[in-house]
N, C-alpha and C. Protein backbone atom coordinates (compact mmCIF):
# COMPACT_ATOMS: atom_id res chain seq x y z
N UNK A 1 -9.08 -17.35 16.55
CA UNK A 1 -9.76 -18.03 15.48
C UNK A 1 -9.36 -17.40 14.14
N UNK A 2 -8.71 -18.38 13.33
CA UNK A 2 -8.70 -17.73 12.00
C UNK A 2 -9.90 -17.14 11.35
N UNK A 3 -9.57 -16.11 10.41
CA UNK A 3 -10.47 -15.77 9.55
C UNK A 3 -10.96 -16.45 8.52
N UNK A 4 -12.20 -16.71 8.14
CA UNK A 4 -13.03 -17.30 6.86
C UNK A 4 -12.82 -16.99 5.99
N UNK A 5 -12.16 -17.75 4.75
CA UNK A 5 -12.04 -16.76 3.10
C UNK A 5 -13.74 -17.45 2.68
N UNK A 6 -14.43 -16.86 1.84
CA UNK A 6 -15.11 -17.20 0.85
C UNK A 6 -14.91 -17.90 -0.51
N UNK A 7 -15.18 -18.25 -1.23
CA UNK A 7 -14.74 -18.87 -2.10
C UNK A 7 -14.04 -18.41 -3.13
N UNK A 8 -12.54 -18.27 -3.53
CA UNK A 8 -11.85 -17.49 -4.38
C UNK A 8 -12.93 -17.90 -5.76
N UNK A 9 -12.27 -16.42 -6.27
CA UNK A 9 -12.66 -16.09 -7.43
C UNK A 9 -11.66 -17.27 -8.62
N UNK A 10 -12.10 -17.81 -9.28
CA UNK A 10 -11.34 -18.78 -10.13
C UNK A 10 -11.30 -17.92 -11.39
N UNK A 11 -11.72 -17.03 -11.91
CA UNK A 11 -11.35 -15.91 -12.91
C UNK A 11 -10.06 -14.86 -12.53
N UNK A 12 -9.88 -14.68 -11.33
CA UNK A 12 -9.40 -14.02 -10.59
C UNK A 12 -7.86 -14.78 -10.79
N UNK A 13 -8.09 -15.53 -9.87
CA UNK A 13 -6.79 -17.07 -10.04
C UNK A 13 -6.33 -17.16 -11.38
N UNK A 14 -6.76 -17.52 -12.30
CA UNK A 14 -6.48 -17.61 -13.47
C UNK A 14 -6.14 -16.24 -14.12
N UNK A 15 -6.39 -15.25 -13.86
CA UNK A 15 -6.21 -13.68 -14.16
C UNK A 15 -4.69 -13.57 -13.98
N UNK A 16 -4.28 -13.96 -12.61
CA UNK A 16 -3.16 -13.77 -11.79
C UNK A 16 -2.15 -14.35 -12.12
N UNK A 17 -2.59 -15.84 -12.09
CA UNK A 17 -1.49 -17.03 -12.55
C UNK A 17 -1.03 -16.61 -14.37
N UNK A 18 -1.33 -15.44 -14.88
CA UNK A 18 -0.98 -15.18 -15.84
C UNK A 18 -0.06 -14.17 -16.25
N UNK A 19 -0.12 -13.61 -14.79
CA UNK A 19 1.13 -12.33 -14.80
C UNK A 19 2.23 -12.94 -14.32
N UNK A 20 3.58 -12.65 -14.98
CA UNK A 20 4.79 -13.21 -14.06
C UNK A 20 4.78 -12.86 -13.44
N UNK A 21 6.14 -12.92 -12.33
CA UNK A 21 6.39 -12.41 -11.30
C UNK A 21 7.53 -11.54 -11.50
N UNK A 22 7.77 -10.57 -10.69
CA UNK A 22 8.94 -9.78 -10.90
C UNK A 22 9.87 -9.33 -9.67
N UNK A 23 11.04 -9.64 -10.47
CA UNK A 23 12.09 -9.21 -8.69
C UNK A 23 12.19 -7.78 -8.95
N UNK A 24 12.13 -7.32 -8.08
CA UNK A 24 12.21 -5.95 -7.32
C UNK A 24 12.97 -5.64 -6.33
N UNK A 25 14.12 -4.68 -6.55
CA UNK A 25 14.89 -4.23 -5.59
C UNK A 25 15.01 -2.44 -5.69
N UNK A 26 15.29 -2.07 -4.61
CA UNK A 26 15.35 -0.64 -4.41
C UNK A 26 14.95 -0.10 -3.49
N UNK A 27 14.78 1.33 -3.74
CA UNK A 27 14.11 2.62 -2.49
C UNK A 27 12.78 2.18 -2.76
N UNK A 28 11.97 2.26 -1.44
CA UNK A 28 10.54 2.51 -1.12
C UNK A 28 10.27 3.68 -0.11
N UNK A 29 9.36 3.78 0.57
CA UNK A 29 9.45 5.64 1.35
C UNK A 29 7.99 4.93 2.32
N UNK A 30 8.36 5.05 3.33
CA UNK A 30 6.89 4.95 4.11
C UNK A 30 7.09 6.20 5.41
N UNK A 31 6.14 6.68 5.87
CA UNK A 31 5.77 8.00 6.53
C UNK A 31 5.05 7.24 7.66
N UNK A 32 5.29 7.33 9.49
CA UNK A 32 4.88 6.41 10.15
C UNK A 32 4.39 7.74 11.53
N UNK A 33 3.94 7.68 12.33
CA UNK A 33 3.61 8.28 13.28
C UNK A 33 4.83 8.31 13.92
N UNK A 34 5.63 9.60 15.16
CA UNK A 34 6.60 9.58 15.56
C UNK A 34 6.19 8.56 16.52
N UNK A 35 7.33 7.88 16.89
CA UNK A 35 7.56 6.76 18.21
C UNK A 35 7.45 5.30 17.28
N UNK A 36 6.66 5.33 16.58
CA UNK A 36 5.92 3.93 15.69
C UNK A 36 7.17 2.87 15.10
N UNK A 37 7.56 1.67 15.05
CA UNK A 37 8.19 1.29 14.34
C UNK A 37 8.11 1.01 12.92
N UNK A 38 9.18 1.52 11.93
CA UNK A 38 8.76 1.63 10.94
C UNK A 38 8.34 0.21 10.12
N UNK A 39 8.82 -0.87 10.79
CA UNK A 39 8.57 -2.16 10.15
C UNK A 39 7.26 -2.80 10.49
N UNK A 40 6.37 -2.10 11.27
CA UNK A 40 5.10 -2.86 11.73
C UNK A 40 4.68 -2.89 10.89
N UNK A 41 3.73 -3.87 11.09
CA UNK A 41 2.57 -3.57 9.86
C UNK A 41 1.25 -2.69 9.85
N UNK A 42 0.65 -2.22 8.76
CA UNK A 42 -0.47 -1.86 9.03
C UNK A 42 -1.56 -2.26 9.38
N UNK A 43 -2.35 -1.21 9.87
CA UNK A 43 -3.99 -1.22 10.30
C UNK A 43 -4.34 -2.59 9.46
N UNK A 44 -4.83 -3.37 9.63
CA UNK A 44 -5.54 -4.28 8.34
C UNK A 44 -7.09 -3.47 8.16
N UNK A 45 -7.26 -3.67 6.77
CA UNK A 45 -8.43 -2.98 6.13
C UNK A 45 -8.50 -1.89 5.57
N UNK A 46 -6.92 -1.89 4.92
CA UNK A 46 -6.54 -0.71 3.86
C UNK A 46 -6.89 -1.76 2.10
N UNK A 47 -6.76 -0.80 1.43
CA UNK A 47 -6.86 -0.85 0.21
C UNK A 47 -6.56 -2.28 -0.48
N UNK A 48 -5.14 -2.55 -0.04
CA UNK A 48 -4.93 -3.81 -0.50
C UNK A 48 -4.86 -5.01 0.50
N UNK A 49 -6.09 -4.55 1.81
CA UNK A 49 -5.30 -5.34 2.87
C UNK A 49 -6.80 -6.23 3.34
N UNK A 50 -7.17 -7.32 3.44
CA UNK A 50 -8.06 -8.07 4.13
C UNK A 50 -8.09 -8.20 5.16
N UNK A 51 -6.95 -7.81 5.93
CA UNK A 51 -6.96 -9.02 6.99
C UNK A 51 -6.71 -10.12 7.45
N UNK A 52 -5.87 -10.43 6.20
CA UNK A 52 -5.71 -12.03 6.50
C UNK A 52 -4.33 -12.09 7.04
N UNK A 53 -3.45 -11.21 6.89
CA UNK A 53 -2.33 -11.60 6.43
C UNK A 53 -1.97 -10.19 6.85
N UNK A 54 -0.53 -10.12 7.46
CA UNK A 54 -0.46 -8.33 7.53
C UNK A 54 0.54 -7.97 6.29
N UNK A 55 0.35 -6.92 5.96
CA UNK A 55 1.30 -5.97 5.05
C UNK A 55 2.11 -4.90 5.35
N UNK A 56 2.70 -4.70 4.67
CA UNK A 56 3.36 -3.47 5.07
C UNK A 56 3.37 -2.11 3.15
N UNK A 57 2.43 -0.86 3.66
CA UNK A 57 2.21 -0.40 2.74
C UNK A 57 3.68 1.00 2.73
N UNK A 58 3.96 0.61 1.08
CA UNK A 58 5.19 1.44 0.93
C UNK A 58 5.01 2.46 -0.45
N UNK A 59 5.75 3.18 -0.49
CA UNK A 59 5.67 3.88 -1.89
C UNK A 59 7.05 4.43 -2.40
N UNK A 60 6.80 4.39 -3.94
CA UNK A 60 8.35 4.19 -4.86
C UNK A 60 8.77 5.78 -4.65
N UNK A 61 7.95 6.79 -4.19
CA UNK A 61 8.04 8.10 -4.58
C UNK A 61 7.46 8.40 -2.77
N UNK A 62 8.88 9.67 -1.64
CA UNK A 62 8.33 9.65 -0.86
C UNK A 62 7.01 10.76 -0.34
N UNK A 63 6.69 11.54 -1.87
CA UNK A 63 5.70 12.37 -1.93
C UNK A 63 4.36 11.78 -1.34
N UNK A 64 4.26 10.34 -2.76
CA UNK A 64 3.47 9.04 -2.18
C UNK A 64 3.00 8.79 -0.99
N UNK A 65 4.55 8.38 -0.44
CA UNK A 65 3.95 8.25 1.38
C UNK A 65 3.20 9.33 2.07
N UNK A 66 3.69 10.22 1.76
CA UNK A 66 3.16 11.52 2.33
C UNK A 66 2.09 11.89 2.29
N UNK A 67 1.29 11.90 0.91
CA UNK A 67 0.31 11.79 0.52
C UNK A 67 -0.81 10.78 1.29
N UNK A 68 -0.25 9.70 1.06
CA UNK A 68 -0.96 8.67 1.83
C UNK A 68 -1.39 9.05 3.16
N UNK A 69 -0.28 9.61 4.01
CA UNK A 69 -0.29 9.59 5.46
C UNK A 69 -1.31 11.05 5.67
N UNK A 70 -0.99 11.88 4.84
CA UNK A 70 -2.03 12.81 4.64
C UNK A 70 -3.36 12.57 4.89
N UNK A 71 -3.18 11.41 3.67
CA UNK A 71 -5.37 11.29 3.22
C UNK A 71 -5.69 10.51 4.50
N UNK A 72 -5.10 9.49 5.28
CA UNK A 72 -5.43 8.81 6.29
C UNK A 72 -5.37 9.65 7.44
N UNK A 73 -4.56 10.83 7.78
CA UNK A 73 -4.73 11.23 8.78
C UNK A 73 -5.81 12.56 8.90
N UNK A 74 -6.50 12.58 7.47
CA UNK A 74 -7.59 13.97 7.52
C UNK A 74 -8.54 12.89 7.43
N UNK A 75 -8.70 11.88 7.38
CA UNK A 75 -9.94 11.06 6.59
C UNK A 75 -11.49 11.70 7.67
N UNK A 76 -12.21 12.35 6.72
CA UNK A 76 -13.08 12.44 8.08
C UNK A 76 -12.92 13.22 8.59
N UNK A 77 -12.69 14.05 9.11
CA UNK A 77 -11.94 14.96 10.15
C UNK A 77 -12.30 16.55 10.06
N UNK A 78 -13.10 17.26 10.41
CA UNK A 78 -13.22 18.53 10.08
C UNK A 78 -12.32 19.58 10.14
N UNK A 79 -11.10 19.20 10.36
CA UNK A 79 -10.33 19.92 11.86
C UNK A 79 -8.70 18.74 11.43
N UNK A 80 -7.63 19.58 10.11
CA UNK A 80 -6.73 18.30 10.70
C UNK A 80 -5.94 18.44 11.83
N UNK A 81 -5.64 17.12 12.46
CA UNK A 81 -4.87 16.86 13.60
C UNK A 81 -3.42 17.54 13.60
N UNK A 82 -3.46 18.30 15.08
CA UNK A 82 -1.89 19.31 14.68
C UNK A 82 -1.15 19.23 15.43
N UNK A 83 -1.23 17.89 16.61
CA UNK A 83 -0.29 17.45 17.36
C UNK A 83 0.18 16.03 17.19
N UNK A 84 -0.53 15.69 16.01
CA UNK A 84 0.29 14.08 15.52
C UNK A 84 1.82 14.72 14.95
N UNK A 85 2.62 13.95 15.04
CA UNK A 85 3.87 14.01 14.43
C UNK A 85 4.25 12.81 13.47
N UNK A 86 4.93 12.91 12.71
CA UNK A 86 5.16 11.81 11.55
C UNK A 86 6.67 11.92 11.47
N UNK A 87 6.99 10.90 10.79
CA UNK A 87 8.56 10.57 10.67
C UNK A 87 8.57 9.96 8.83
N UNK A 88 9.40 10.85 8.27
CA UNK A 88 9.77 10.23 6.62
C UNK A 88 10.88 9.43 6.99
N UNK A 89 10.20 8.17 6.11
CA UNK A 89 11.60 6.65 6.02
C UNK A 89 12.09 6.54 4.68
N UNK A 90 13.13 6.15 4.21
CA UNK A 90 13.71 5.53 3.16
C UNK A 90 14.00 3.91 3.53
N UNK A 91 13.62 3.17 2.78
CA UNK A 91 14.04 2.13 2.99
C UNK A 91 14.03 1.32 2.08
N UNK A 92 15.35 0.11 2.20
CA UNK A 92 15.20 -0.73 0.55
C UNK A 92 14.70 -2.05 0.85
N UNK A 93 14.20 -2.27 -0.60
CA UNK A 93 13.37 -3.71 -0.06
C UNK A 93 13.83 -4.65 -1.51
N UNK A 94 13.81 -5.88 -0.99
CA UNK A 94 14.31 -6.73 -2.29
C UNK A 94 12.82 -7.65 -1.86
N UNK A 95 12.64 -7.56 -3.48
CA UNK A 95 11.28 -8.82 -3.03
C UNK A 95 11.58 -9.46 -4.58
N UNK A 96 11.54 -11.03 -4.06
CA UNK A 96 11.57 -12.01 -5.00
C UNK A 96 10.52 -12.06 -6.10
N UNK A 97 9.36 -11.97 -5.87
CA UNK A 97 7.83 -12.21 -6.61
C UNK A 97 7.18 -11.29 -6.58
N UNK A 98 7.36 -10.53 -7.07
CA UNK A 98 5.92 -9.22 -7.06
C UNK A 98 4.95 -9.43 -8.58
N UNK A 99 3.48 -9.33 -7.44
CA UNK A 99 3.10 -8.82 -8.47
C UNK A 99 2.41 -7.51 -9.02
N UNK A 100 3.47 -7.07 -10.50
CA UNK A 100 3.01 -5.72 -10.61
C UNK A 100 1.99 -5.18 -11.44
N UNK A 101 1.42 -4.74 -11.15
CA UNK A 101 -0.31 -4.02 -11.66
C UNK A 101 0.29 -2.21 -12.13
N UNK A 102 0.79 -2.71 -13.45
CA UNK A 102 1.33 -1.21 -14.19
C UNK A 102 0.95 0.37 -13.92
N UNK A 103 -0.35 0.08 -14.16
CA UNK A 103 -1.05 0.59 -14.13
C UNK A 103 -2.64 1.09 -13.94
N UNK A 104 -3.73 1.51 -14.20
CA UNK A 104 -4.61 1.88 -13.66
C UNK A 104 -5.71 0.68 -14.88
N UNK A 105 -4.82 0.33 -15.66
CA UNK A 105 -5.71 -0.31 -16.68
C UNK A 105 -5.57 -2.10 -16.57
N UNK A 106 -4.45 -1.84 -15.82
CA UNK A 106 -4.26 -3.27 -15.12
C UNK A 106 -5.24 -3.61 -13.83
N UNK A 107 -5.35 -2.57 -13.31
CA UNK A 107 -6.00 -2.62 -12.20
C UNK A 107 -7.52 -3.53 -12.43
N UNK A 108 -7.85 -2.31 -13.59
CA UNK A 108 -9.01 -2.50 -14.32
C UNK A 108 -9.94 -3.56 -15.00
N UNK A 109 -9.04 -4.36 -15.41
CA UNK A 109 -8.82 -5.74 -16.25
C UNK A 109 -8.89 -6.19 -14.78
N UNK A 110 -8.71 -6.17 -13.78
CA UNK A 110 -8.77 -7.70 -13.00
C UNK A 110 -10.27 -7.05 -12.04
N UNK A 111 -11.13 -6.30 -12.54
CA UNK A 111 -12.58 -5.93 -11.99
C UNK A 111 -12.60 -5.23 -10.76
N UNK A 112 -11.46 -3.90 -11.34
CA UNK A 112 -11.97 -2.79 -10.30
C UNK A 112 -12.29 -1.45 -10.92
N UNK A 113 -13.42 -1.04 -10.41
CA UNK A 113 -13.77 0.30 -10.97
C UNK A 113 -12.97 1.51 -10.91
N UNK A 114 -12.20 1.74 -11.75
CA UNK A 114 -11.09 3.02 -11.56
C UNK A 114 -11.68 4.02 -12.30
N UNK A 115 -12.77 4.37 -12.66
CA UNK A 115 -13.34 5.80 -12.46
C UNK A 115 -13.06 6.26 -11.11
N UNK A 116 -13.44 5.14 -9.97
CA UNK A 116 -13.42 6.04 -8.53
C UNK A 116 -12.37 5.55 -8.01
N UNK A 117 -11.23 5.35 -8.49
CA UNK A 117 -10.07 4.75 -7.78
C UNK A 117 -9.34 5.65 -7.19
N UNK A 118 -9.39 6.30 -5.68
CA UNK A 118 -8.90 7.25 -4.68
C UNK A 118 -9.81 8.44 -4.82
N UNK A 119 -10.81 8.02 -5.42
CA UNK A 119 -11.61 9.73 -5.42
C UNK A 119 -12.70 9.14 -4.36
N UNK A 120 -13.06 8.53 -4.00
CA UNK A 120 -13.82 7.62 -2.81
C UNK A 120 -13.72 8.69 -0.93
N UNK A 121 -14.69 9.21 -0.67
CA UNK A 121 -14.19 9.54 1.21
C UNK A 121 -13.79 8.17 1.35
N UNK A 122 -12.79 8.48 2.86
CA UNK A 122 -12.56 7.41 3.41
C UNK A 122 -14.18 6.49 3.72
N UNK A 123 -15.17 7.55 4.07
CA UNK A 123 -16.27 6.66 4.59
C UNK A 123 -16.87 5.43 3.79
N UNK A 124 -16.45 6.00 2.18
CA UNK A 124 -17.13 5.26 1.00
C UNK A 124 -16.20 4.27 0.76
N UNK A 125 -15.42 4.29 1.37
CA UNK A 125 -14.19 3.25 0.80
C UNK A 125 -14.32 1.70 0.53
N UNK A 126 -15.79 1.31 1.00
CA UNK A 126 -16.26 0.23 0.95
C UNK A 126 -16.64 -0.89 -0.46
N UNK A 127 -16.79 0.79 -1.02
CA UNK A 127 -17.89 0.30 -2.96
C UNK A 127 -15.94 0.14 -3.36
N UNK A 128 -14.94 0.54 -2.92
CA UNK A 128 -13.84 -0.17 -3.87
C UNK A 128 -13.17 -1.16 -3.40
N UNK A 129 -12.62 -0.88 -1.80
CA UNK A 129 -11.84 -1.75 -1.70
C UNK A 129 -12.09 -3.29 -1.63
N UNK A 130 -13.44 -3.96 -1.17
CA UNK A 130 -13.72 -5.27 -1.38
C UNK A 130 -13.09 -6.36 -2.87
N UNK A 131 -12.92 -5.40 -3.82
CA UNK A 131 -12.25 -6.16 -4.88
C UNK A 131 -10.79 -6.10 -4.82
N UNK A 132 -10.44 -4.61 -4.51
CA UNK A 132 -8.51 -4.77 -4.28
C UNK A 132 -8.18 -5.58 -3.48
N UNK A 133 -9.10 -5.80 -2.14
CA UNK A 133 -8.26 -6.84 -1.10
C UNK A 133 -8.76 -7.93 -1.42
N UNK A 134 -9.58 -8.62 -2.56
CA UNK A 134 -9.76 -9.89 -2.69
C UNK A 134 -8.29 -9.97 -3.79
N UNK A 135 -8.08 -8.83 -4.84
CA UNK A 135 -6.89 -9.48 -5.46
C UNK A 135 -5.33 -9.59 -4.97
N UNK A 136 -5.42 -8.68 -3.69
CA UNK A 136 -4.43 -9.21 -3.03
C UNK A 136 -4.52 -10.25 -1.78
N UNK A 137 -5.39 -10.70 -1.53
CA UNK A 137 -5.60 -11.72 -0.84
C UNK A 137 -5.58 -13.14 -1.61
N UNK A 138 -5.75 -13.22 -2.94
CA UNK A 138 -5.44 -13.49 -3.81
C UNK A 138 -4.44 -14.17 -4.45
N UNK A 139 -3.60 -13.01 -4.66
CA UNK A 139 -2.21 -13.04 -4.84
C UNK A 139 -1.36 -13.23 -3.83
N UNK A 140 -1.36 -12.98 -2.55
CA UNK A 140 -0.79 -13.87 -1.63
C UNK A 140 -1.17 -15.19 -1.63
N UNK A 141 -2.14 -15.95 -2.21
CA UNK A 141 -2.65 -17.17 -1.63
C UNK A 141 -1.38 -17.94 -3.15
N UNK A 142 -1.42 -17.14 -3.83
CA UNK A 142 -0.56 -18.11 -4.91
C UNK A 142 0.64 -17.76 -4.96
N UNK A 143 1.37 -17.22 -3.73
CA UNK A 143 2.91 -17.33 -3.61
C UNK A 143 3.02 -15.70 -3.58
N UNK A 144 2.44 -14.61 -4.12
CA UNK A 144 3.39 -13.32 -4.55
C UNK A 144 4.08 -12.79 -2.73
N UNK A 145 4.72 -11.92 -3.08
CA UNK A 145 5.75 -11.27 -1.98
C UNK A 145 5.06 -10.30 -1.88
N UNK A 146 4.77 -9.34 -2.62
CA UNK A 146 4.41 -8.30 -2.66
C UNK A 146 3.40 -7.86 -3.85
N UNK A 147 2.97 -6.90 -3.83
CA UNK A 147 1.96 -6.35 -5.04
C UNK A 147 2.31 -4.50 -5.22
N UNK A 148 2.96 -4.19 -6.61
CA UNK A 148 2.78 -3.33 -6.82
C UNK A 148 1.86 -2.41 -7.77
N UNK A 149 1.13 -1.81 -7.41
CA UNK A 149 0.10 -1.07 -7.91
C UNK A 149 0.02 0.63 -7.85
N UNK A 150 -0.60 1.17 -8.99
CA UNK A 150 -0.91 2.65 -9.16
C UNK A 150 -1.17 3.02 -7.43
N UNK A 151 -0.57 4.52 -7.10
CA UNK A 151 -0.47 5.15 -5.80
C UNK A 151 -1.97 5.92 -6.20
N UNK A 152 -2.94 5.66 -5.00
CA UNK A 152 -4.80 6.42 -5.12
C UNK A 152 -4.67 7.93 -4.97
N UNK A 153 -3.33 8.35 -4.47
CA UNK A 153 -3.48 9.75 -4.08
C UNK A 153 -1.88 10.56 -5.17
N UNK A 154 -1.43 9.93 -5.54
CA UNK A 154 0.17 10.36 -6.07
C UNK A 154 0.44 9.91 -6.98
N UNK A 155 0.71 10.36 -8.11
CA UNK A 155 1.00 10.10 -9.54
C UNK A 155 2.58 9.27 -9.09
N UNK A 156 2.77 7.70 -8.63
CA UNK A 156 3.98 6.86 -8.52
C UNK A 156 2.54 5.88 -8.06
N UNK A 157 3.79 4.75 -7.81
CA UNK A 157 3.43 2.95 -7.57
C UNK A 157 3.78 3.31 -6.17
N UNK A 158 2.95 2.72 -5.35
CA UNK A 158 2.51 2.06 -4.27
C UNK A 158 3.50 -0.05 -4.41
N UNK A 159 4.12 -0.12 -3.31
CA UNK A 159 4.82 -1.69 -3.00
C UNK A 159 4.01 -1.91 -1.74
N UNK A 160 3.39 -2.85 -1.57
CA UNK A 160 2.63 -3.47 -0.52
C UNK A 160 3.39 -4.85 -0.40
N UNK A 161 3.96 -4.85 0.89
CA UNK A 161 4.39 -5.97 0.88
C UNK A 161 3.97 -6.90 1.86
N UNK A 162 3.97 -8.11 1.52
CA UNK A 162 3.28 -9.05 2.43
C UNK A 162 3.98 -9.90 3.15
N UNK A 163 3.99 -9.49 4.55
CA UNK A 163 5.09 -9.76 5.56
C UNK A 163 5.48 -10.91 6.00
N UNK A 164 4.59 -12.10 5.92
CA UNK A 164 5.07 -13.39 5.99
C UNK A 164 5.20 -14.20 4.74
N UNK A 165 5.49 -13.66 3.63
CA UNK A 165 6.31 -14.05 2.46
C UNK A 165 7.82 -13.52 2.27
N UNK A 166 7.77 -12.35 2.87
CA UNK A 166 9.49 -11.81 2.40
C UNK A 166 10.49 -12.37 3.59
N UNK A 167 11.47 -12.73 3.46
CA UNK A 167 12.64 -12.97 4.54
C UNK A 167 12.49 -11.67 5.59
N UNK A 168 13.61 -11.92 6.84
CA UNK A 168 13.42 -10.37 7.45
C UNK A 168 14.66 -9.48 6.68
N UNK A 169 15.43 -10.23 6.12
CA UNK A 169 16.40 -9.11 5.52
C UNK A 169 15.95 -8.37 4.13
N UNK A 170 14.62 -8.57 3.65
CA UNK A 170 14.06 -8.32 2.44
C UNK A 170 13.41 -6.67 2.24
N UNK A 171 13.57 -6.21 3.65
CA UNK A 171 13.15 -4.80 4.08
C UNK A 171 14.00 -3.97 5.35
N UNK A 172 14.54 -3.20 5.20
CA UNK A 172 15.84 -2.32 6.13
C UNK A 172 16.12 -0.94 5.07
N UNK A 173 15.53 -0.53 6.70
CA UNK A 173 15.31 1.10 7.15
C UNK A 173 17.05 1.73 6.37
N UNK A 174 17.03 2.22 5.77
CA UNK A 174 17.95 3.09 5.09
C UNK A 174 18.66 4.13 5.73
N UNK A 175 17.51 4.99 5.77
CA UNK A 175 17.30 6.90 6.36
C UNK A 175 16.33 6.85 7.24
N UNK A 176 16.60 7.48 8.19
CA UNK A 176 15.41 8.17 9.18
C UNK A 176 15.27 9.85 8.27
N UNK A 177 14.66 10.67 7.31
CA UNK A 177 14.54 11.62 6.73
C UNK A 177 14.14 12.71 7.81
N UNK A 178 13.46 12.29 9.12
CA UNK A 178 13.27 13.09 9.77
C UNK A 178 11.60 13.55 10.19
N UNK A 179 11.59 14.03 10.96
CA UNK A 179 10.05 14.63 11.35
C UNK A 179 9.62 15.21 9.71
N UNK A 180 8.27 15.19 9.28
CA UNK A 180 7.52 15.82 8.51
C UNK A 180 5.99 16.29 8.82
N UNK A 181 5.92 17.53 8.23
CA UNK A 181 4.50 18.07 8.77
C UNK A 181 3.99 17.98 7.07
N UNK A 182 3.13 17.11 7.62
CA UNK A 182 2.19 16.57 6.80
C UNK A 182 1.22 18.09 5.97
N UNK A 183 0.40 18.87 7.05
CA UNK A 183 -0.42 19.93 6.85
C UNK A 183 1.02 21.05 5.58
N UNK A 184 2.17 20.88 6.14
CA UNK A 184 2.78 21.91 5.27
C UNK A 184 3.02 21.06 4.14
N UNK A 185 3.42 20.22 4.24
CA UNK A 185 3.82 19.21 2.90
C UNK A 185 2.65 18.99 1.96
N UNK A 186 1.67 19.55 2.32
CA UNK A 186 0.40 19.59 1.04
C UNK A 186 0.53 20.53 0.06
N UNK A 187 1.36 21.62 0.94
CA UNK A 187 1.18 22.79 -0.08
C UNK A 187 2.99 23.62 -0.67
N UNK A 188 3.73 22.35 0.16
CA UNK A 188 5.17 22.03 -0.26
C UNK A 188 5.51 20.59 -1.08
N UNK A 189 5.48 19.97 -1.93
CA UNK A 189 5.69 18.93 -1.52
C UNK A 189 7.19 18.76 -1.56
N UNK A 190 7.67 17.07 -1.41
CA UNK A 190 9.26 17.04 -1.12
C UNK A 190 9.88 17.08 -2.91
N UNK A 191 8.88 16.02 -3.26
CA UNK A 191 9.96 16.17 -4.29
C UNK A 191 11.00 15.12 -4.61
N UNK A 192 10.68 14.28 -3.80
CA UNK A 192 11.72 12.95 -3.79
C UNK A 192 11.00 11.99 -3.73
């Protein structure tokens, strides 16, 4: 059974339909559990993700990823996990339509509270993300490929891309960078 949207936001729509679109080509960096394929998509019910639709969450900087894979894999956790293994990716992605959210003030302007934007526990994650995944649920509904937006944990942009808009040749694995330990990479970072 498909999922139910509620009634889009028509401020929202009109918010959106006002940003161009932008082609985007280059390096992105995603950090995946060892064995995992790096092209799946994610968990749905991340940051920019509803559910409706799967994504695939990437970052311009592979500190970013790291970071990311970090905060998701302590979320909660008294104790981090010291037999997960992770794998750093390079990979390039060409996306026709993005839409990009500059910055934290862009974010802002389309009615999300970025006082607490990544300072949130995972547990609280509720009081923000309901508005990010309505504007990317959103913005998929009016054509975009992808959405790039401020990274919650890493001073770089976050590329979320939305997997049944891009071709399959629109994303390919580059580099395998290799195993990374997340726990040391907090207090190393890469740097790339």
């Amino acid at each position: 059974m498909a999922a139910l949207h509620r009634a889009r936001d028509n401020k929202l729509i009109d918010a959106l339909e006002r940003i161009s679109p932008v082609q985007l080509e280059g390096t992105v960096w995603r950090v995946v559990r060892e064995g995992h394929d790096v092209l799946i998509p994610s968990a749905a019910g991340g940051r920019w993700d509803d559910g409706t639709f799967d994504v695939l969450y990437t970052s311009k900087a592979a500190d970013g990823a790291a970071a990311e894979a970090y905060f998701h894999l302590s979320r909660g956790q008294p104790v981090f996990p010291s037999k997960i293994t992770h794998r750093l990716y390079r990979l390039n992605a060409t996306i026709k339509k993005a839409l990009v959210l500059a910055d934290l003030g862009a974010v802002a302007r389309l009615g999300v509270d970025t006082t607490r934007y990544g300072a949130l526990s995972y547990n609280e994650r509720q009081q923000e993300y309901p508005r990010t995944q309505e504007i990317a649920e959103t913005a998929h509904f009016l054509g975009f490929d992808a959405l790039m937006a401020p990274n919650a944990r890493w001073e770089c942009m976050n590329v979320i891309l939305f997997l049944d808009r891009i071709g399959p040749d629109a994303c390919e694995v580059t580099l395998d960078h290799g195993s990374i330990d997340l726990k040391k990479w907090q207090s190393a970072p890469l740097g790339c």
